[in-house]
C-alpha atoms as a PDB file:
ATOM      1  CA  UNK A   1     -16.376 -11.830  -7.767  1.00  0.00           C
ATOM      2  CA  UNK A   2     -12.868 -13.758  -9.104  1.00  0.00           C
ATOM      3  CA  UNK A   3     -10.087 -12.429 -10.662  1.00  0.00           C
ATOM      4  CA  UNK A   4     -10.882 -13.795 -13.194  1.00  0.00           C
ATOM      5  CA  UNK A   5     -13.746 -11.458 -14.030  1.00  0.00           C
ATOM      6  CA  UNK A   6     -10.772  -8.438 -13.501  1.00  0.00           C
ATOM      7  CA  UNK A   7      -9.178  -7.400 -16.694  1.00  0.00           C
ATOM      8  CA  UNK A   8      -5.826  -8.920 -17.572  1.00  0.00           C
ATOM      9  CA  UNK A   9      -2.954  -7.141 -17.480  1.00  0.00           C
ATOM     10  CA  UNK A  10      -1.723  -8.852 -20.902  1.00  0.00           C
ATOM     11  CA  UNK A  11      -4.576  -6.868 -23.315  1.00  0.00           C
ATOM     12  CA  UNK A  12      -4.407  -4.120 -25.378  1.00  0.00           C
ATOM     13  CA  UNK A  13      -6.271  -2.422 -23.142  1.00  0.00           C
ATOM     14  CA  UNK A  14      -3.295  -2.790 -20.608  1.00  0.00           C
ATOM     15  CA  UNK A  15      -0.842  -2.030 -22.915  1.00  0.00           C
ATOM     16  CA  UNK A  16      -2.219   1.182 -23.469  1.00  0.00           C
ATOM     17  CA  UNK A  17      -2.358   2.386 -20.176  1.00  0.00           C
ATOM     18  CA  UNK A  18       1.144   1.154 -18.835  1.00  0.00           C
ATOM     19  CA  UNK A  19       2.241   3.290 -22.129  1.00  0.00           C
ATOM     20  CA  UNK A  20       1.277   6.639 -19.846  1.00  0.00           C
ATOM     21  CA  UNK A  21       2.846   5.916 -17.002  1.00  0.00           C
ATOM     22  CA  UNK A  22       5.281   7.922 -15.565  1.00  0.00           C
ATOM     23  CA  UNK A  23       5.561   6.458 -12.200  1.00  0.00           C
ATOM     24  CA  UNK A  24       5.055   3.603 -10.355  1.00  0.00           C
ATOM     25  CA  UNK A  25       3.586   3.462  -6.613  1.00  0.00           C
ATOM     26  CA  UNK A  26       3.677  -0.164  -4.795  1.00  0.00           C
ATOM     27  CA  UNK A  27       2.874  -1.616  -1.813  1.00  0.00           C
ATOM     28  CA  UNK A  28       5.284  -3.899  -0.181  1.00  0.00           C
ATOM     29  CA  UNK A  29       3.970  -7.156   1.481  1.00  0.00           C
ATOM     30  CA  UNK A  30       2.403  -9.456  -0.721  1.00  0.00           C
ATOM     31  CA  UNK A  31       3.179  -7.530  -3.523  1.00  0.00           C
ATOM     32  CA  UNK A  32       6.913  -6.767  -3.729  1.00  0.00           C
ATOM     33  CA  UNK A  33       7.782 -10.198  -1.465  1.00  0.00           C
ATOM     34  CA  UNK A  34       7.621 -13.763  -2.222  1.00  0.00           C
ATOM     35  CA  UNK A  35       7.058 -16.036   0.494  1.00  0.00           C
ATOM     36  CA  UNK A  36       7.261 -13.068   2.782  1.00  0.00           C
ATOM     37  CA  UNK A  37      10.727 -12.095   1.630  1.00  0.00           C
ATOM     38  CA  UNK A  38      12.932  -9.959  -0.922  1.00  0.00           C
ATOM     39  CA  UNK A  39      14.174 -12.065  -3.281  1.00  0.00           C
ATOM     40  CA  UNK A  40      17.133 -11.725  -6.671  1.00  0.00           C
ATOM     41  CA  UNK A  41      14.150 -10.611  -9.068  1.00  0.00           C
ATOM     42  CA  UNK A  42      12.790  -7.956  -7.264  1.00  0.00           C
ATOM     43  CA  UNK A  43      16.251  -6.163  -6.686  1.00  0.00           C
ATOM     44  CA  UNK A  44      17.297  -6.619 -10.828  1.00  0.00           C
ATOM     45  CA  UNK A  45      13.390  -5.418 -11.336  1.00  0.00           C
ATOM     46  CA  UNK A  46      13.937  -2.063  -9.956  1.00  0.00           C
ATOM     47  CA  UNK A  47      17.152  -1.134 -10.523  1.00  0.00           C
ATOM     48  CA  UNK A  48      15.612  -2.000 -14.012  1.00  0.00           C
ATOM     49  CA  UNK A  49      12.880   0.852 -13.326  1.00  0.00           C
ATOM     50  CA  UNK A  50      15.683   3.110 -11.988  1.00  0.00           C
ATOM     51  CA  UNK A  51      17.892   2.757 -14.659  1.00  0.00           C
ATOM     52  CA  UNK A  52      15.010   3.470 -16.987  1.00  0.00           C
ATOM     53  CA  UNK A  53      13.903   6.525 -15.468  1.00  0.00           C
ATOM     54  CA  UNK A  54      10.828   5.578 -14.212  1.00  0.00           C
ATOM     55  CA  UNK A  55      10.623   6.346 -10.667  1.00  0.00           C
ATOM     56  CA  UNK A  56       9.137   4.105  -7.971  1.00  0.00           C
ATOM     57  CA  UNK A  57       8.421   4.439  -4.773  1.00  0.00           C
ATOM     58  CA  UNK A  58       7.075   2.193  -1.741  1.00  0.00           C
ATOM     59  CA  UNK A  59       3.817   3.548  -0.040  1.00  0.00           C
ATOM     60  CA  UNK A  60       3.505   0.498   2.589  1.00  0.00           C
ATOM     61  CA  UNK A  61       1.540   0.421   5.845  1.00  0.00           C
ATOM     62  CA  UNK A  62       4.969  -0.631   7.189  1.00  0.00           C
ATOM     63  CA  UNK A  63       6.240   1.466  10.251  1.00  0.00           C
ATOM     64  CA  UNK A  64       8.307   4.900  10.167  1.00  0.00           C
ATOM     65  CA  UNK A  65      11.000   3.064  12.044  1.00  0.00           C
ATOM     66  CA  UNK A  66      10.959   0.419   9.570  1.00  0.00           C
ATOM     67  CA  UNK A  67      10.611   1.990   6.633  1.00  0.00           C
ATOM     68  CA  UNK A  68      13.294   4.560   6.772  1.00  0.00           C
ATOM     69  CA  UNK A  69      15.959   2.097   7.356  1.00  0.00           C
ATOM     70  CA  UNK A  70      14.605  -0.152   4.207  1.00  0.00           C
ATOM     71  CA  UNK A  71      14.577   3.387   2.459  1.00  0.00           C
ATOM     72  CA  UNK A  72      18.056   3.479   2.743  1.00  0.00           C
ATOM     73  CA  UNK A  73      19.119  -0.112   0.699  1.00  0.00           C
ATOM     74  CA  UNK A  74      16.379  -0.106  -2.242  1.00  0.00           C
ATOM     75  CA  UNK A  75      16.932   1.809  -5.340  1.00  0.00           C
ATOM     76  CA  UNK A  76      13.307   3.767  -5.315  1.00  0.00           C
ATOM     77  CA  UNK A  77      13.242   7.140  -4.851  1.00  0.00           C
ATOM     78  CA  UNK A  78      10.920   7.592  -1.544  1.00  0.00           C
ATOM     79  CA  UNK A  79       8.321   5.804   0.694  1.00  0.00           C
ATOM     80  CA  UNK A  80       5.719   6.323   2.292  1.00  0.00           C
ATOM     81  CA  UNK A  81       5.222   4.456   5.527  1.00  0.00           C
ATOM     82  CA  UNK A  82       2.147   3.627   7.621  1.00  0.00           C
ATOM     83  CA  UNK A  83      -0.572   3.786   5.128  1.00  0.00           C
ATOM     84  CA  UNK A  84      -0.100   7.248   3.948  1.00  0.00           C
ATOM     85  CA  UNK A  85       0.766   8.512   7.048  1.00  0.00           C
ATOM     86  CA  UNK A  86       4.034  10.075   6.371  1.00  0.00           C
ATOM     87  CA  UNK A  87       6.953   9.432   3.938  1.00  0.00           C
ATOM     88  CA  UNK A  88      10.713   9.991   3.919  1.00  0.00           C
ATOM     89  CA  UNK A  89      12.930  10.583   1.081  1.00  0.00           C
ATOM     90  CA  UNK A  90      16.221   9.652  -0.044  1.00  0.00           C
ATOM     91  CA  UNK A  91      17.405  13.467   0.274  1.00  0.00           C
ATOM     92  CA  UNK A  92      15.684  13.968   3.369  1.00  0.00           C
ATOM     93  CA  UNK A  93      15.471  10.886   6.250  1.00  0.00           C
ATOM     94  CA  UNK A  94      13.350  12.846   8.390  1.00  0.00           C
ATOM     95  CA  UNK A  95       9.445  12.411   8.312  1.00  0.00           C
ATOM     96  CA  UNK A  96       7.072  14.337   6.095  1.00  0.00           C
ATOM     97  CA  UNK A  97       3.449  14.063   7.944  1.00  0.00           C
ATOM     98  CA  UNK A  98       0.688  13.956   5.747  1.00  0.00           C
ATOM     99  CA  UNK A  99      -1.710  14.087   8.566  1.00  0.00           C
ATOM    100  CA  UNK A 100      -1.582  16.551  11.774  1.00  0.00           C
ATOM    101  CA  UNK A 101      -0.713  14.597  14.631  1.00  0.00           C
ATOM    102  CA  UNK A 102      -1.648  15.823  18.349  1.00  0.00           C
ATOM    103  CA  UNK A 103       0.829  15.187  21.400  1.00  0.00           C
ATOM    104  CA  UNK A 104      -1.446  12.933  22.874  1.00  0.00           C
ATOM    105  CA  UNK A 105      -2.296  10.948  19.494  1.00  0.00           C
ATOM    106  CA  UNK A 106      -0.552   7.786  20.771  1.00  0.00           C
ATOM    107  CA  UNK A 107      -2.577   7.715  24.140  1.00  0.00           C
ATOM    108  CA  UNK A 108      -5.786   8.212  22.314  1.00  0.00           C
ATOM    109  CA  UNK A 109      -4.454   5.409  19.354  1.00  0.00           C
ATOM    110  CA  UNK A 110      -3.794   3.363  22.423  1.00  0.00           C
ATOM    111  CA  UNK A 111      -7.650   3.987  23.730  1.00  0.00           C
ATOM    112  CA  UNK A 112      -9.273   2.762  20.781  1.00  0.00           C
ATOM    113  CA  UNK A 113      -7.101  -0.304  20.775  1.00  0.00           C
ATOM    114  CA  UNK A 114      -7.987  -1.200  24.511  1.00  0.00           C
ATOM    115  CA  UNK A 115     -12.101  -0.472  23.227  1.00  0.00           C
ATOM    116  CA  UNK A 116     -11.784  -3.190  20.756  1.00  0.00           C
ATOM    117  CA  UNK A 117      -9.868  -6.116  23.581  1.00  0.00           C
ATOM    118  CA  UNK A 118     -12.917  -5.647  25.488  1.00  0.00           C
ATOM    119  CA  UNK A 119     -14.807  -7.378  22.825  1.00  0.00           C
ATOM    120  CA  UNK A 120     -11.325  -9.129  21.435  1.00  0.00           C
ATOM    121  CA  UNK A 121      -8.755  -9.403  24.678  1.00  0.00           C
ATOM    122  CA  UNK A 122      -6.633 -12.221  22.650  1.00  0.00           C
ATOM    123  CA  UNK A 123      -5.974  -8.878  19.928  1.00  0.00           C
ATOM    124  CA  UNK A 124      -1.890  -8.782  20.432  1.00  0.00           C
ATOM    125  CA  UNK A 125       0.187  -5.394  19.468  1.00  0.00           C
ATOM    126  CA  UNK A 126       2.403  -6.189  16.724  1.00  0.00           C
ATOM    127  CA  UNK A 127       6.342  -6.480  17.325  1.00  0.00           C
ATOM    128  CA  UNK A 128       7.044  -2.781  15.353  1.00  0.00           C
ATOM    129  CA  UNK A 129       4.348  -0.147  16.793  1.00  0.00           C
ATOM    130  CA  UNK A 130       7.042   1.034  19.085  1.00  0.00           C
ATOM    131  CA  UNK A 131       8.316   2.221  15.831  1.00  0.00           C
ATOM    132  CA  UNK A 132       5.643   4.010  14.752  1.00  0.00           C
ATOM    133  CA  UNK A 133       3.930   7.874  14.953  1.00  0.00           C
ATOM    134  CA  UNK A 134       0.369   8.014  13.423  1.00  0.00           C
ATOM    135  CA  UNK A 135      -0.738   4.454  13.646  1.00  0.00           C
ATOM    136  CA  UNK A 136      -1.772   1.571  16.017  1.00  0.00           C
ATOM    137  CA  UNK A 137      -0.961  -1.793  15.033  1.00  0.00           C
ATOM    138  CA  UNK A 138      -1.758  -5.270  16.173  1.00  0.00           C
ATOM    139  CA  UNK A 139      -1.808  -8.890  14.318  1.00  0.00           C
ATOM    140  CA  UNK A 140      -4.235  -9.821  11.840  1.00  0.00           C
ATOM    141  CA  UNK A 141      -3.910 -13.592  12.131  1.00  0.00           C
ATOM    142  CA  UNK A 142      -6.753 -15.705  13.132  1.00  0.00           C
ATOM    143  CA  UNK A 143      -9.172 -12.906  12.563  1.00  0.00           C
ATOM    144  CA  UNK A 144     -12.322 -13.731  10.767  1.00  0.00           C
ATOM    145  CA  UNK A 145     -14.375 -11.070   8.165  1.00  0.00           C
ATOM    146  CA  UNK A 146     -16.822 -10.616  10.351  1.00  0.00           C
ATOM    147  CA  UNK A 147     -14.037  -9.626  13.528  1.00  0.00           C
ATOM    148  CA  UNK A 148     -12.643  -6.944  10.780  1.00  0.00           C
ATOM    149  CA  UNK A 149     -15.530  -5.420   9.756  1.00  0.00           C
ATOM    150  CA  UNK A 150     -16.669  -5.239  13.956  1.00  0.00           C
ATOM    151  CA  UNK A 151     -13.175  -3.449  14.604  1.00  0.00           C
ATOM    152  CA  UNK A 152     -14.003  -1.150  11.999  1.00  0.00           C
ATOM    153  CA  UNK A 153     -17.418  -0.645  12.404  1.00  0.00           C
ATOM    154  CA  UNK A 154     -16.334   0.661  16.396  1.00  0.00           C
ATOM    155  CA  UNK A 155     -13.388   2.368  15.280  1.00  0.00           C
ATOM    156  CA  UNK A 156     -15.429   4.621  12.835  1.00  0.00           C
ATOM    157  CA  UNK A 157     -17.749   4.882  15.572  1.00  0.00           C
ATOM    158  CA  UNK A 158     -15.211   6.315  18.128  1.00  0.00           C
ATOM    159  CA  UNK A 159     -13.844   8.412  15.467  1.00  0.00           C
ATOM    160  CA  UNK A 160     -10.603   6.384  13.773  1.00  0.00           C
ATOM    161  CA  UNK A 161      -9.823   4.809  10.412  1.00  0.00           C
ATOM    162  CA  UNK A 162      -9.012   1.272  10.317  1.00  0.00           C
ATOM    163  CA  UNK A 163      -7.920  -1.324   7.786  1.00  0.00           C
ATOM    164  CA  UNK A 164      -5.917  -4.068   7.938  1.00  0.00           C
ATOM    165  CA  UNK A 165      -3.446  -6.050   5.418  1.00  0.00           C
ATOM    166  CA  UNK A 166      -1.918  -9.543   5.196  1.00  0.00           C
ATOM    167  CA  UNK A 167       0.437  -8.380   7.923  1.00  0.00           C
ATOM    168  CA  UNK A 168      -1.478  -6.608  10.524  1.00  0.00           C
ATOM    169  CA  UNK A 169      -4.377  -4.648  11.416  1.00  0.00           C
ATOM    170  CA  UNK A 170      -4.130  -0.419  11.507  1.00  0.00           C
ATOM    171  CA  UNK A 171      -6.354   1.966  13.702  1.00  0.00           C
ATOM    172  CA  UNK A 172      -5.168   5.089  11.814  1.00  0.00           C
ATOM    173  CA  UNK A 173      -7.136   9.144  11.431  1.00  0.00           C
ATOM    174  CA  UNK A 174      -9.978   8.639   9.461  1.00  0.00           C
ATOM    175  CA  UNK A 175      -8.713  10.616   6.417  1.00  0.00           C
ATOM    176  CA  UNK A 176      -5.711   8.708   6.705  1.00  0.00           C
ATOM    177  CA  UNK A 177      -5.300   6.158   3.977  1.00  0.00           C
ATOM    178  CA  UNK A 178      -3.122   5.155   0.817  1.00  0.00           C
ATOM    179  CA  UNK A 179      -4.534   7.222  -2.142  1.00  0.00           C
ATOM    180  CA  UNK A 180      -4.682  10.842   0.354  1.00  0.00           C
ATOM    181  CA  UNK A 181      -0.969  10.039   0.699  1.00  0.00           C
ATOM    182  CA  UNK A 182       0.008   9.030  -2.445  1.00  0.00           C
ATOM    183  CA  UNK A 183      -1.651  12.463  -3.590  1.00  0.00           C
ATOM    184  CA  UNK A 184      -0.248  14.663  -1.351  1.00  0.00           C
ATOM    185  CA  UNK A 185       3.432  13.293  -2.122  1.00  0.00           C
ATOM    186  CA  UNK A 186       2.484  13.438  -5.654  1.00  0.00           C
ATOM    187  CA  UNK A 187       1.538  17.637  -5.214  1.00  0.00           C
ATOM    188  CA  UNK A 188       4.645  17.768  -3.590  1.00  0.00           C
ATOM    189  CA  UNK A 189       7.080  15.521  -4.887  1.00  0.00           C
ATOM    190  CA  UNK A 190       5.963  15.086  -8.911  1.00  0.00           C
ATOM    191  CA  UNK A 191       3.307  17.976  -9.336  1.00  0.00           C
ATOM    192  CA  UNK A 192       4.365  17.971 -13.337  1.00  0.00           C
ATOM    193  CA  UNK A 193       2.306  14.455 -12.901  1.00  0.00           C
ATOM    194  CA  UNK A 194      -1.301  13.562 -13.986  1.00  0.00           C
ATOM    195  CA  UNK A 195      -2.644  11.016 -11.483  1.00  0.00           C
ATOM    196  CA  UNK A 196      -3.245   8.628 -14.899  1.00  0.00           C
ATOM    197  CA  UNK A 197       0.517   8.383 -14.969  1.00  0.00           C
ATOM    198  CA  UNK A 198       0.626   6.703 -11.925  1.00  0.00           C
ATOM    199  CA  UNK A 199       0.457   3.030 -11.635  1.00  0.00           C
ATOM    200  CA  UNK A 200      -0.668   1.563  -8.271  1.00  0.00           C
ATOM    201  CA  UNK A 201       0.051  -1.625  -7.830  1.00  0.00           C
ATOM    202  CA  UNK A 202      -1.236  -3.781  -4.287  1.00  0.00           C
ATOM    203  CA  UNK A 203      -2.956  -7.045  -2.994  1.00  0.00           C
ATOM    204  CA  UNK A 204      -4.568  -6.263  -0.017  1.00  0.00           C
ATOM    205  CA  UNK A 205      -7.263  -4.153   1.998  1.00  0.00           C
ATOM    206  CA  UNK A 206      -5.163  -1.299   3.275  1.00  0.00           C
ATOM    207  CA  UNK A 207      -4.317  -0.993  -0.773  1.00  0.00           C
ATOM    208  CA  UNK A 208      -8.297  -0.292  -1.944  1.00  0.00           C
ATOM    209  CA  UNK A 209      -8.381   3.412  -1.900  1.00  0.00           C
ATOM    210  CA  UNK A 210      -5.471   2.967  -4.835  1.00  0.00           C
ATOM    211  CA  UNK A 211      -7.703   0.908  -6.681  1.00  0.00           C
ATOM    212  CA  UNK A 212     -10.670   3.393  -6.602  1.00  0.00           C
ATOM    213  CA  UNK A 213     -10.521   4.644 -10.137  1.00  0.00           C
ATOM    214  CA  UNK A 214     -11.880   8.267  -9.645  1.00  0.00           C
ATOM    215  CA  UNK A 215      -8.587   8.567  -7.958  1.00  0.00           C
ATOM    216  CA  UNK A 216      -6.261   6.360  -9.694  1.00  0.00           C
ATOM    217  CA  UNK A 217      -7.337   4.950 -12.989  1.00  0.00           C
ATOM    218  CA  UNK A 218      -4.320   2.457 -13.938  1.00  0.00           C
ATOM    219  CA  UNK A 219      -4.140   0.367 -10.927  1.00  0.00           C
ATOM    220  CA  UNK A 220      -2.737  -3.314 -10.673  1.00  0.00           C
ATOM    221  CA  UNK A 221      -3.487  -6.175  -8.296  1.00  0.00           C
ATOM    222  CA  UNK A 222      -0.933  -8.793  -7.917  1.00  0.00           C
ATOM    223  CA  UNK A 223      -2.603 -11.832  -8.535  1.00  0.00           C
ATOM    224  CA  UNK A 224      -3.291 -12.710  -4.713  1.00  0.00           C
ATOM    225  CA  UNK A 225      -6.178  -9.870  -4.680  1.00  0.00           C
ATOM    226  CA  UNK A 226      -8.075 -12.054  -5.463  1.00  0.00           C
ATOM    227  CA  UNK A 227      -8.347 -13.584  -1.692  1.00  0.00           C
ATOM    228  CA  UNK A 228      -9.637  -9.856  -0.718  1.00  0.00           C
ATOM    229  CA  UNK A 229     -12.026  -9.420  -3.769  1.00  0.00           C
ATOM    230  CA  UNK A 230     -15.304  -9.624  -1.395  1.00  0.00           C
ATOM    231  CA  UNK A 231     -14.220  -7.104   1.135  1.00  0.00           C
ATOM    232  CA  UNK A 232     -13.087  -4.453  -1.243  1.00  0.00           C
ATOM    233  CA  UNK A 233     -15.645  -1.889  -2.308  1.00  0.00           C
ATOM    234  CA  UNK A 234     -12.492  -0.957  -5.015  1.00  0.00           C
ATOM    235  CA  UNK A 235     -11.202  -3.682  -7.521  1.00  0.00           C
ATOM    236  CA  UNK A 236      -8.069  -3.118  -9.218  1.00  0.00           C
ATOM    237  CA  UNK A 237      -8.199  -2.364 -13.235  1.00  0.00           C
ATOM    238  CA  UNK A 238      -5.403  -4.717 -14.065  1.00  0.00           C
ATOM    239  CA  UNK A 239      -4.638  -8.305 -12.572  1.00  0.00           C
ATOM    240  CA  UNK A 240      -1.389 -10.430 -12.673  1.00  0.00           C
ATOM    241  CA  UNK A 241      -1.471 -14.092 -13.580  1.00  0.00           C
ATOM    242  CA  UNK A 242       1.470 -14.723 -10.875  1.00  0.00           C
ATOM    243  CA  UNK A 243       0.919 -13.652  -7.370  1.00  0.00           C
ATOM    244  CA  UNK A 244       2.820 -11.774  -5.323  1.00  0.00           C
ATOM    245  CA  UNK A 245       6.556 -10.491  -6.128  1.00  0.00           C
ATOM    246  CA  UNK A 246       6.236 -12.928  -9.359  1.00  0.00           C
ATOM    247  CA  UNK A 247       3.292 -10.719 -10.250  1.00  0.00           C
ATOM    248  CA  UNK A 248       5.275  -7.689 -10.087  1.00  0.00           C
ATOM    249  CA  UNK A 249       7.975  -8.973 -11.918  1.00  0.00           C
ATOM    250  CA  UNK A 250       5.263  -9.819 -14.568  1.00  0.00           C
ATOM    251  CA  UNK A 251       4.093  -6.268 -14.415  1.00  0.00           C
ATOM    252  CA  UNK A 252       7.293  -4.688 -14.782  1.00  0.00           C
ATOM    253  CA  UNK A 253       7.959  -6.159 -17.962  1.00  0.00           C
ATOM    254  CA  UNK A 254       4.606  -5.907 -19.573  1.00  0.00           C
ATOM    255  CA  UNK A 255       5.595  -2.082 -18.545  1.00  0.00           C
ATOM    256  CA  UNK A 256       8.684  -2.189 -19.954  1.00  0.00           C
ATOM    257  CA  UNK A 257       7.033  -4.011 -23.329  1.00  0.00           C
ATOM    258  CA  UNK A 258       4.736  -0.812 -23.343  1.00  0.00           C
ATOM    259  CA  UNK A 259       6.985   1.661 -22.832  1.00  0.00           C
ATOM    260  CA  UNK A 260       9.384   0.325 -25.627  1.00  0.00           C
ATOM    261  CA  UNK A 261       6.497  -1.243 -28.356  1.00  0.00           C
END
């Protein structure tokens, strides 16, 4: 499948559904970045959103260490780190858990990682997972399909989630993934909300369950989906033309041409 067989985001069948949305959830990498950076656009884009009223918020697979620090200079109104894993908000900069976490969790994350170097001993753990508390983390570079779908074909075996993104690969919980987040924070955070007033916007693996549309019907793939279009089981409904942060800046104004017609 291409992207080009997705449905543009410039129809009238896009129009229509950025016209009920309410609030917008993003991933981060590849989606809010350009070249692997923030850039000028981005920053006028959602203070744009803020000043609007529409809310936004991150829901990366970023670490808790990381993400509450970025928390802290963007103007969206929460984020959820580590793939749906737990969030922080600007009111409150501790962690919300959206998944129970045992004492020993990291031991038994660490486990599972050591299981898959016996088949993969180059796999390297990335620079943040000191920084994180339900996830396991390790690069994703120079790992083919078939490597991926191994790791999670033993990780589902041995009882763990995993998914990976542009970044880095995740051995998570099993329940443990983007959408469960997103609707948890949702119940707790905006439980006035319908989930088809939530646009999810991503580009990569770890962003499919937001693309399944019995969960969330309006989602949005920044253009570079496309590269991931055989290994998701869930397409987004919507595609960019531009890829990456110059597809959300595309999206944000075909949502702002919507909301004001």
């Amino acid at each position: 499948m291409t992207a080009k067989r997705l449905q543009a985001l410039a129809t009238e069948q896009g129009r229509q559904a950025l016209a009920q949305i309410r609030l917008v959830a993003t991933d981060m990498d590849g989606t809010l970045t350009q070249a692997e950076e923030f850039n000028d656009s981005l920053l006028v884009m959602l203070e744009k959103l803020q000043t609007s009223g529409m809310p936004v918020l991150i829901t990366t697979g970023r670490s808790a260490g990381w993400v509450h620090g970025l928390l802290h200079y963007l103007p969206v109104v929460l984020a959820i780190a580590e793939n749906g894993g737990l969030y922080f908000t600007k009111a409150n900069r501790y962690p919300t858990f959206l998944q129970p976490i045992a004492d020993d969790h990291r031991q038994l994350l660490l486990q599972q990682f050591n299981r898959l170097r016996q088949k993969y001993p180059q796999l390297k753990e990335s620079s943040d997972n000191p920084f994180r508390l339900t996830d396991w983390t390790f690069d994703v570079t120079g790992l083919s399909l078939e490597s991926l779908q191994w790791m999670t074909d033993n990780c589902h075996e041995n009882g763990w989630g995993f998914t990976y993104s542009t970044v880095q690969c995740h051995i998570k919980p099993l329940p443990q993934d983007k959408a469960s987040g997103l609707t948890q924070v949702i119940a707790q955070q905006f439980p006035d909300l319908a989930h088809h007033q939530v646009l999810t916007i991503g580009d990569s693996p770890n962003d499919e369950s937001m693309f399944d549309p019995a969960q969330f019907p309006n989602s949005v793939g920044v253009a570079n989906v496309s590269h991931y279009l055989d290994a998701l089981a869930h397409h987004p409904t919507f595609v960019t033309q531009a890829e990456e942060g110059q597809g959300f800046s595309e999206l944000v104004k075909a949502l702002f041409a919507a909301m004001n017609p």
